[in-house]
C-alpha atoms as a PDB file:
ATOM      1  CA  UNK A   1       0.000   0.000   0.000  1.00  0.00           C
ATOM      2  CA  UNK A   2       1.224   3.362  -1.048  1.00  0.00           C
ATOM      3  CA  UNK A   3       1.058   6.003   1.708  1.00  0.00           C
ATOM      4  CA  UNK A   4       1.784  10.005   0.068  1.00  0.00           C
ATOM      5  CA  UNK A   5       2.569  12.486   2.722  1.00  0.00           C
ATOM      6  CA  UNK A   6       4.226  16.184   2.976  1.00  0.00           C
ATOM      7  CA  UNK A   7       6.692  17.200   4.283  1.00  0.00           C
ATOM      8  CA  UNK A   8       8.460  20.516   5.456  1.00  0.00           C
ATOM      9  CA  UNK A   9      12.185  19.525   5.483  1.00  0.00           C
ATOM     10  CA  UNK A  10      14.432  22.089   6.916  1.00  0.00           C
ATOM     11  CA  UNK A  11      18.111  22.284   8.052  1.00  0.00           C
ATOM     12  CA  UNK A  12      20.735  24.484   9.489  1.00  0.00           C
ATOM     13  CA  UNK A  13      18.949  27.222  11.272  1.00  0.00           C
ATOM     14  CA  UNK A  14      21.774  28.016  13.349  1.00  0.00           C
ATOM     15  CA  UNK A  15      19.408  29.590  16.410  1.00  0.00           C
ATOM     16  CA  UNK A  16      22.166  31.539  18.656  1.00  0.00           C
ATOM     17  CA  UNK A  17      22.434  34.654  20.314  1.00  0.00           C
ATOM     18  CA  UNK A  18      25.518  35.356  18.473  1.00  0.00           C
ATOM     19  CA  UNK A  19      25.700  38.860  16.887  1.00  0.00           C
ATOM     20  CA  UNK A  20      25.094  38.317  12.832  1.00  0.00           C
ATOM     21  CA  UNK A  21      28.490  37.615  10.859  1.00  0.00           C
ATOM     22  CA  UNK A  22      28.091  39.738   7.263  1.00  0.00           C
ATOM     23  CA  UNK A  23      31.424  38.521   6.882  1.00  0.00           C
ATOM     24  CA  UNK A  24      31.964  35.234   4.747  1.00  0.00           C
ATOM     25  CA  UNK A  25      32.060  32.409   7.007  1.00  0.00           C
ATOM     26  CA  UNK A  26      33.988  29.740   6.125  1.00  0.00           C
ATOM     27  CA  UNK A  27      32.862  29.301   2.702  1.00  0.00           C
ATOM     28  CA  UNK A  28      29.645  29.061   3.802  1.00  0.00           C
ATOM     29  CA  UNK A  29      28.889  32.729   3.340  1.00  0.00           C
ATOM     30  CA  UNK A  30      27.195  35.324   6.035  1.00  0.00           C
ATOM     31  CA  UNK A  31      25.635  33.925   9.040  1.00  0.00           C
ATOM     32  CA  UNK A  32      22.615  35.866   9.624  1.00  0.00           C
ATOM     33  CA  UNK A  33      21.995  33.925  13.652  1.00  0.00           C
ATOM     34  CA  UNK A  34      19.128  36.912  14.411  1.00  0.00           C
ATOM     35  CA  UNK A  35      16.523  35.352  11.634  1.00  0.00           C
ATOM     36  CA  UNK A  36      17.105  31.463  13.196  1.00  0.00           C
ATOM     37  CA  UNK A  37      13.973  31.494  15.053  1.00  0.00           C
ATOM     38  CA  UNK A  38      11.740  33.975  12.755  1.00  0.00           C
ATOM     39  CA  UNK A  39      12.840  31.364   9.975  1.00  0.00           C
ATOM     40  CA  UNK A  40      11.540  28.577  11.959  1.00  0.00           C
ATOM     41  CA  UNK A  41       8.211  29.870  12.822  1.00  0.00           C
ATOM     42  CA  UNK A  42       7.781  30.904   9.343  1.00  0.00           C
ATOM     43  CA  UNK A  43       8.008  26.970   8.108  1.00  0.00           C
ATOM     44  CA  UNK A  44       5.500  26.303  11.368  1.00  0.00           C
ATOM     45  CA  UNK A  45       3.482  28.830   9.589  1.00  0.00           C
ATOM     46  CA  UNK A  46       3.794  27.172   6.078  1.00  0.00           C
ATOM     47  CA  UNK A  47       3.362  23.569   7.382  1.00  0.00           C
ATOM     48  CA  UNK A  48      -0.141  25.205   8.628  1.00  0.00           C
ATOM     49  CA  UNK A  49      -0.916  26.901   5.718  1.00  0.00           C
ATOM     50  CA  UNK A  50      -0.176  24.108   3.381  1.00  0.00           C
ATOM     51  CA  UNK A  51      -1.694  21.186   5.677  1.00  0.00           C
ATOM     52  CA  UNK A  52       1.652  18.925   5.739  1.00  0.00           C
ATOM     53  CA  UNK A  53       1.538  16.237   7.296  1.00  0.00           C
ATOM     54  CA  UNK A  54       5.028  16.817   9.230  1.00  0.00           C
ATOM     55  CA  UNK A  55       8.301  19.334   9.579  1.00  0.00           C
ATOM     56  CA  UNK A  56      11.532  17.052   9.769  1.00  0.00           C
ATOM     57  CA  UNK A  57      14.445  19.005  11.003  1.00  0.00           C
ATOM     58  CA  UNK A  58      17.667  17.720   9.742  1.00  0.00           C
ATOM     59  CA  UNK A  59      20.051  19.307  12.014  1.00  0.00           C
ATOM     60  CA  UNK A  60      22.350  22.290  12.895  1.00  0.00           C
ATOM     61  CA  UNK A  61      19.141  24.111  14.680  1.00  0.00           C
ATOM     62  CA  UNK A  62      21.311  25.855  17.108  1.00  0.00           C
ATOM     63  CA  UNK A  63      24.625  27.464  17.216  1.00  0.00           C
ATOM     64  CA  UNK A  64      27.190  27.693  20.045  1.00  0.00           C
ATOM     65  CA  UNK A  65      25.612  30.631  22.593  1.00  0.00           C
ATOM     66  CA  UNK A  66      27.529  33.769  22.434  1.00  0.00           C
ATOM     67  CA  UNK A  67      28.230  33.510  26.734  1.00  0.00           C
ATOM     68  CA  UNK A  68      26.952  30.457  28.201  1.00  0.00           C
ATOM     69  CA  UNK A  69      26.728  32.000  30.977  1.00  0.00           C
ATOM     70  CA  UNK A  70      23.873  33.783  30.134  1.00  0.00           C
ATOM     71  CA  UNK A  71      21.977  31.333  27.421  1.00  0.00           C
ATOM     72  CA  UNK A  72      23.146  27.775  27.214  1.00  0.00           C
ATOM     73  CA  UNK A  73      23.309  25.857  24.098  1.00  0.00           C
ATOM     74  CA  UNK A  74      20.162  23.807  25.716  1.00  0.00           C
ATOM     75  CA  UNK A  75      18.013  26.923  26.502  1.00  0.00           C
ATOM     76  CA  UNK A  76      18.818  27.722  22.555  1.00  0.00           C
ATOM     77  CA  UNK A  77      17.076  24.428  21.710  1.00  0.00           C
ATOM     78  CA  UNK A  78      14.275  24.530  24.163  1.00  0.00           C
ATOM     79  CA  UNK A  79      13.770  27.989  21.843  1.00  0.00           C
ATOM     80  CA  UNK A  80      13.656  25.722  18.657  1.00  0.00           C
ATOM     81  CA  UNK A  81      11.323  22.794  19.914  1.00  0.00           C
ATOM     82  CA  UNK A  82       8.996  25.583  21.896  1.00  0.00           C
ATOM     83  CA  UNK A  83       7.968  26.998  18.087  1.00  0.00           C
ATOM     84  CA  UNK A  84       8.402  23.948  16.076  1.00  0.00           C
ATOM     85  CA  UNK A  85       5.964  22.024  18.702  1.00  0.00           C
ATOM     86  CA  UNK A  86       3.766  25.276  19.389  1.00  0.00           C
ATOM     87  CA  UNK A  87       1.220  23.865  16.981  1.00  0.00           C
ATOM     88  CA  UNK A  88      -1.291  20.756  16.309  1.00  0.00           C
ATOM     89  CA  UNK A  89       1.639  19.839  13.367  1.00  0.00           C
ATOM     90  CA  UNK A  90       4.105  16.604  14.311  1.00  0.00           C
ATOM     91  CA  UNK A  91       7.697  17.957  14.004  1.00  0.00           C
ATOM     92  CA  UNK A  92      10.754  15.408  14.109  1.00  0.00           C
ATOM     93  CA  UNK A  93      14.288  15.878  14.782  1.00  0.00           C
ATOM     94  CA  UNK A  94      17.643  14.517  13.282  1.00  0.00           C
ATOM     95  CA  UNK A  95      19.832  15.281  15.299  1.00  0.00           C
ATOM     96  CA  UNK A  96      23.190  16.239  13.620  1.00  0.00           C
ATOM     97  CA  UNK A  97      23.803  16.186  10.284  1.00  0.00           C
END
């Protein structure tokens, strides 16, 4: 039996409180860290809008924290999972990539 679902497939969000880097990175160009979570809740939003069935996260959602002294890397992911699990849509995580 054939089973056809949709996705939202996403990676690399790189959620931080890390001032932006307009600088290229690596070669991985700018890192733009302040749009990390808007970006996420804007695939929430599609997922909604478009009635997938689930987001899959592939990885790289968070960034090292600028102090952890102030934000830890886990508070940065409990930021992630808060808006990809805010709504009635099932959201999965790879962890890694």
């Amino acid at each position: 039996m054939a089973y056809n679902a949709s996705l939202i497939i996403m990676n690399d969000m790189h959620h931080t409180d890390r001032p932006d880097q307009s600088f290229q990175f690596m070669s991985s160009g700018p890192r733009f860290y302040s749009e990390g979570l808007t970006d996420i809740q804007t695939a929430v939003d599609a997922a909604i809008t478009e009635e997938v069935d689930a987001i899959i996260q592939l990885g790289d959602a968070v960034d090292i924290p600028d102090d952890p002294a102030v934000k830890s890397k886990s508070t940065l992911v409990s930021d992630v999972q808060t808006i990809l699990h805010s709504e009635s849509i099932s959201a999965y995580n790879v962890m890694g990539n």
